[in-house]
C-alpha atoms as a PDB file:
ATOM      1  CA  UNK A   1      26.417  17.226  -0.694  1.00  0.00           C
ATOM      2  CA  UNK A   2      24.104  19.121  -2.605  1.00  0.00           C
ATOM      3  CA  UNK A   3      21.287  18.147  -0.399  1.00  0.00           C
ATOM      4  CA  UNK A   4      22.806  19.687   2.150  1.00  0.00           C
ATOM      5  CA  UNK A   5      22.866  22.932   0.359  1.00  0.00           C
ATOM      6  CA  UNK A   6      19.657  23.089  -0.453  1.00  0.00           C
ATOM      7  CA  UNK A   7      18.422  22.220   3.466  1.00  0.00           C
ATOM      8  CA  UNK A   8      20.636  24.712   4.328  1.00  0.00           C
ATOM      9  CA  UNK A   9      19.652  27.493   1.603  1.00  0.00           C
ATOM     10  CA  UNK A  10      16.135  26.574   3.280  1.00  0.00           C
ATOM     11  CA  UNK A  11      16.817  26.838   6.819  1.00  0.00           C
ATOM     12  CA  UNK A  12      18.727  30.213   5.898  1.00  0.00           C
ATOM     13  CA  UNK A  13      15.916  31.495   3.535  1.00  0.00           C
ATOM     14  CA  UNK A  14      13.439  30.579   6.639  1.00  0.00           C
ATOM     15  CA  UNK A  15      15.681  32.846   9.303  1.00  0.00           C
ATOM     16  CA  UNK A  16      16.472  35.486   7.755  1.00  0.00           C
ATOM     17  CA  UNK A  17      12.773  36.273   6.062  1.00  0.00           C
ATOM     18  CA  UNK A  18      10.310  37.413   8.890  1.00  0.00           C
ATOM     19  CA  UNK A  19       6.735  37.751   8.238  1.00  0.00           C
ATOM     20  CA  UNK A  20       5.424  40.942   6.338  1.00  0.00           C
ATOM     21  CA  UNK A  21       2.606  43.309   8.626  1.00  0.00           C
ATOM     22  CA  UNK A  22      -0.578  42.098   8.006  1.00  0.00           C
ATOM     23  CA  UNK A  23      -2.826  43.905   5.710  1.00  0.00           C
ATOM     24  CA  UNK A  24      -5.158  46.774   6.415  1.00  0.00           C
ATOM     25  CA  UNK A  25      -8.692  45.252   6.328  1.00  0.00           C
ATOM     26  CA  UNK A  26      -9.276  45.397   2.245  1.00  0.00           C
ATOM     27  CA  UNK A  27     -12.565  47.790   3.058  1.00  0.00           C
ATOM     28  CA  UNK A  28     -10.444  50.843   4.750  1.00  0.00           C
ATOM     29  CA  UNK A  29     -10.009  53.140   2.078  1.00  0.00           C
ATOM     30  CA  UNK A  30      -9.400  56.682   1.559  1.00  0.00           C
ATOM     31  CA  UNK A  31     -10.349  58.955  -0.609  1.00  0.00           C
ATOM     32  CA  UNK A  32     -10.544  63.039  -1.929  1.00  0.00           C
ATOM     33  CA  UNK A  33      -6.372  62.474  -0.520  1.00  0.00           C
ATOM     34  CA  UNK A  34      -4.755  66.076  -1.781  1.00  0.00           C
ATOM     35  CA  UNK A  35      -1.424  68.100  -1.105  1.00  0.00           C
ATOM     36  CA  UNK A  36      -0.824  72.076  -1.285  1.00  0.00           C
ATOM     37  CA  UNK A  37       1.999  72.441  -4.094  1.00  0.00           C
ATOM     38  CA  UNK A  38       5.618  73.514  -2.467  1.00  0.00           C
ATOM     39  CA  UNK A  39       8.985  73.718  -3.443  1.00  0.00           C
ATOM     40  CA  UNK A  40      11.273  71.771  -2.870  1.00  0.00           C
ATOM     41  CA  UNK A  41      12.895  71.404   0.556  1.00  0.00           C
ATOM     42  CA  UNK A  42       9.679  73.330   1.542  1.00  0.00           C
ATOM     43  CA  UNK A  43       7.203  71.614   3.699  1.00  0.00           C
ATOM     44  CA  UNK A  44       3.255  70.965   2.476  1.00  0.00           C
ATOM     45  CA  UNK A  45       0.083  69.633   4.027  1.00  0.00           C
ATOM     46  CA  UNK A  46      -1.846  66.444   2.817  1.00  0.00           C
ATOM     47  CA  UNK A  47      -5.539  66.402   3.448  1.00  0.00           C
ATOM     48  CA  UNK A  48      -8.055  62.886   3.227  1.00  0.00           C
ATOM     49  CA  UNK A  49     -10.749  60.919   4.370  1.00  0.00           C
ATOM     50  CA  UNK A  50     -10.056  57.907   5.962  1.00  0.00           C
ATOM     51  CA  UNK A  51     -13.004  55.499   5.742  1.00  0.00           C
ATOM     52  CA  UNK A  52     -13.829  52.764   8.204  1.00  0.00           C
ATOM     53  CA  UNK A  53     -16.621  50.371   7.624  1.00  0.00           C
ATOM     54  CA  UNK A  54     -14.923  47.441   9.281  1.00  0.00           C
ATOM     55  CA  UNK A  55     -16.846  46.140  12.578  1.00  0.00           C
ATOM     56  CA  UNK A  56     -13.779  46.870  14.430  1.00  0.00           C
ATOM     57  CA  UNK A  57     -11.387  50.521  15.255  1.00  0.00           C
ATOM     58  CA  UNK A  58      -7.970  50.754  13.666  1.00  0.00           C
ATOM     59  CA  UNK A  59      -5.666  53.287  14.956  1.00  0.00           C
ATOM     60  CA  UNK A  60      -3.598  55.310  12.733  1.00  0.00           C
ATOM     61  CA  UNK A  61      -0.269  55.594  14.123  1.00  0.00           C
ATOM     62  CA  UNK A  62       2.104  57.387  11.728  1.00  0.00           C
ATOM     63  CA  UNK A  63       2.969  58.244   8.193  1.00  0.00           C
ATOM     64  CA  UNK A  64       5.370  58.472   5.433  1.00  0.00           C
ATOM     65  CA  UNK A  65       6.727  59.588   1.759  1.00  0.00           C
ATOM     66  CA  UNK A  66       9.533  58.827   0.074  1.00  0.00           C
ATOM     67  CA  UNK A  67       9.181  62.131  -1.876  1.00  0.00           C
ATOM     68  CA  UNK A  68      10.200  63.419   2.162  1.00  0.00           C
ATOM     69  CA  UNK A  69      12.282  63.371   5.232  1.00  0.00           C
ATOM     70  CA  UNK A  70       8.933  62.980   7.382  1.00  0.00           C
ATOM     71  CA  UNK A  71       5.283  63.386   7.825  1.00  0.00           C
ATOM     72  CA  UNK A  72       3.607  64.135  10.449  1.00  0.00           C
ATOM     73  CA  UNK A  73      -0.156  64.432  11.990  1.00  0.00           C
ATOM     74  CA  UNK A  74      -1.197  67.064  13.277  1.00  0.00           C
ATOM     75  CA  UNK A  75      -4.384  68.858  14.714  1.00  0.00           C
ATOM     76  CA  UNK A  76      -4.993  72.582  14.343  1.00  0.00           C
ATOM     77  CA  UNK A  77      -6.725  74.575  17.756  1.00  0.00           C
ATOM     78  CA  UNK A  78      -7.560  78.131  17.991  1.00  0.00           C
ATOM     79  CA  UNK A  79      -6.724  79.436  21.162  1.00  0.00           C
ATOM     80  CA  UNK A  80      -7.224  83.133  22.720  1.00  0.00           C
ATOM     81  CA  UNK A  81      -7.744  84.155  19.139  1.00  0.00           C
ATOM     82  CA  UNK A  82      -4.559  82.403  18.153  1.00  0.00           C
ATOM     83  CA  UNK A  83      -4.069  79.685  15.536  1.00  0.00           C
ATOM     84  CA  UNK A  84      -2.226  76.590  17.306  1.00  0.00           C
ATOM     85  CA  UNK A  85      -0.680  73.177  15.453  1.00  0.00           C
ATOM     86  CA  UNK A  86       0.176  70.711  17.653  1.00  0.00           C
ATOM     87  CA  UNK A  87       1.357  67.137  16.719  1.00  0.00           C
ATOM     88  CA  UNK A  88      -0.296  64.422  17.441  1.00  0.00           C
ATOM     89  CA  UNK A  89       0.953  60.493  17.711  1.00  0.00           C
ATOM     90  CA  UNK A  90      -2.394  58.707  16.692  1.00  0.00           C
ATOM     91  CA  UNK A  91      -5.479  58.805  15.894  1.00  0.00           C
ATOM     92  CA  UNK A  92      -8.376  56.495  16.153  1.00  0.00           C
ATOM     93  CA  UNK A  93     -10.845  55.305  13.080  1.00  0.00           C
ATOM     94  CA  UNK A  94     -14.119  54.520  14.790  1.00  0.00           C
ATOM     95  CA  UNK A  95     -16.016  51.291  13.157  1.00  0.00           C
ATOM     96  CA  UNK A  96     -18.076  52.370  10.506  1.00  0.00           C
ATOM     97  CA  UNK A  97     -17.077  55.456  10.348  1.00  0.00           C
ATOM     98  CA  UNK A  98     -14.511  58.586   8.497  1.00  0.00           C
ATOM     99  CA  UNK A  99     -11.543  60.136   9.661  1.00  0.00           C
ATOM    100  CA  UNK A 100     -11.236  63.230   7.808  1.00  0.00           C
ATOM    101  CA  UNK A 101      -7.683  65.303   7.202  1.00  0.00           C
ATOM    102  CA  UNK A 102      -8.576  68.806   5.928  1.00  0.00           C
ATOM    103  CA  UNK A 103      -7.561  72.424   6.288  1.00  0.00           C
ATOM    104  CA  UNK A 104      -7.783  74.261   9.420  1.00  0.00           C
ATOM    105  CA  UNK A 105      -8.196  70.776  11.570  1.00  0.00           C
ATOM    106  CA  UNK A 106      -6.235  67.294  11.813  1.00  0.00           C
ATOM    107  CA  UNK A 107      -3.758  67.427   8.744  1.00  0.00           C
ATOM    108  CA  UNK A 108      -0.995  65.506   7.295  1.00  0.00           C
ATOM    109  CA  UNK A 109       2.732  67.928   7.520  1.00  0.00           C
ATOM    110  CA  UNK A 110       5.422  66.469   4.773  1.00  0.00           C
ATOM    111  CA  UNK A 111       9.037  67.624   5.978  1.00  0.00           C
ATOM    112  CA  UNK A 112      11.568  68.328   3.504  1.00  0.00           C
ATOM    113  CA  UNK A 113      10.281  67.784   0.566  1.00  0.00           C
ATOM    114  CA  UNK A 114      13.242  65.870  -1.764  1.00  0.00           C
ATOM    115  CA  UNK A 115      11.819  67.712  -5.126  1.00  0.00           C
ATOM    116  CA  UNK A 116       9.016  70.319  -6.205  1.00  0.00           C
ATOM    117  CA  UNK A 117       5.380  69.370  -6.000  1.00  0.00           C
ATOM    118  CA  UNK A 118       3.448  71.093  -8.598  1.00  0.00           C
ATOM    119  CA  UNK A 119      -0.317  71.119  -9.374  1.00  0.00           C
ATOM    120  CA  UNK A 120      -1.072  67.585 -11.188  1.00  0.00           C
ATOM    121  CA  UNK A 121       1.842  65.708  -9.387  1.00  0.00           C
ATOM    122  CA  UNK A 122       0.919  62.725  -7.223  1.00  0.00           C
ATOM    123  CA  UNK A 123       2.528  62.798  -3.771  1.00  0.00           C
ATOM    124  CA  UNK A 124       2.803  58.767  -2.680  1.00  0.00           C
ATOM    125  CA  UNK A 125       2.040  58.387   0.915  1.00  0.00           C
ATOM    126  CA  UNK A 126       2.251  55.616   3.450  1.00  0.00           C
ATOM    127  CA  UNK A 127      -0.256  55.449   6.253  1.00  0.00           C
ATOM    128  CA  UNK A 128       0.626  53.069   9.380  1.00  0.00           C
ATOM    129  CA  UNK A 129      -1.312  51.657  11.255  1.00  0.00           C
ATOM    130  CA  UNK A 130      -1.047  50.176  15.049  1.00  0.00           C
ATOM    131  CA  UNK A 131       0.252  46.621  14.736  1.00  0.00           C
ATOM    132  CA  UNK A 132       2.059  47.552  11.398  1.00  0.00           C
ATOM    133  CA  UNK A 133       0.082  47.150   8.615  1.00  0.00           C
ATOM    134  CA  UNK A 134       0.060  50.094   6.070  1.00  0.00           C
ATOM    135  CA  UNK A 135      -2.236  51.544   3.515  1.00  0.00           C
ATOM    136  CA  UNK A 136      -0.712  53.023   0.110  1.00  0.00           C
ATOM    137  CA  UNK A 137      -2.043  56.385  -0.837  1.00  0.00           C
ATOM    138  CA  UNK A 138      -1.110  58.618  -3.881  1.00  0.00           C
ATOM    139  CA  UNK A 139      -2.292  62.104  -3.070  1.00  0.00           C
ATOM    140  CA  UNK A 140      -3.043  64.983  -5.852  1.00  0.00           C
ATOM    141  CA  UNK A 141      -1.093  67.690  -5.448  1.00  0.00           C
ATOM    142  CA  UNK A 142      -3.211  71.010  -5.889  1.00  0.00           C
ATOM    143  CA  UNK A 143      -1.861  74.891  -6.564  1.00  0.00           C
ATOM    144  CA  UNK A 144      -3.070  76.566  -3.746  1.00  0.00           C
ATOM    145  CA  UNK A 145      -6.073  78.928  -4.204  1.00  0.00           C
END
């Protein structure tokens, strides 16, 4: 009877587990990852550079926090003299080369943030990438100036 069990603790374990995303390529990294201080509730940016060396693009397709309700990319255009954000729902990382998140150009919007984020705090971030895997990144959060 017991063996039974265990086959069937087995066969169960094997259904109900599905694989995890692969892994980002271990050489995609980012670095100089920051976030304007807010309240919270508020909404903040998140800046970075996103480096590629891999031989192959990866396309970044979203993002995430669990310090807030969502985060967003987006890409900042000046228009007729007028300062435009507009989202955007990827954005490729050549090979062998940086995709780079700062002020006044493609930037990271957190939504709602669940508590305050002042200067010193880390603000955890999820990157996803096409095909699911994800890249953990714990941005310093800076007063702004």
């Amino acid at each position: 009877m017991s063996y039974r069990l265990t086959v069937l603790a087995v066969l169960l374990a094997a259904a109900c587990g599905g694989s995890a995303p692969p892994a980002v390529p271990a050489s995609l990294s980012v670095h100089d990852a920051w976030a304007r201080s807010a309240d919270s509730g508020m909404v903040t940016a998140a800046y970075l550079v996103l480096a590629n060396p891999e031989s192959a693009a990866v396309t970044l397709t979203g993002a995430s926090s669990p310090l807030a309700e969502s985060v967003t990319m987006h890409m900042t255009h000046e228009m007729d003299g007028m300062v435009h954000m507009m989202p955007v729902d990827s954005a490729p990382v050549v090979a062998g080369d940086s995709l780079v998140f700062a002020e006044n150009a493609r930037h990271l919007m957190v939504n709602g943030l669940r508590r305050k984020l002042s200067a010193g705090d880390s603000l955890p971030i999820t990157l996803t990438f096409a095909g699911g895997r994800t890249l953990d990144v714990a941005a310093v959060v800076k007063a702004p100036y």
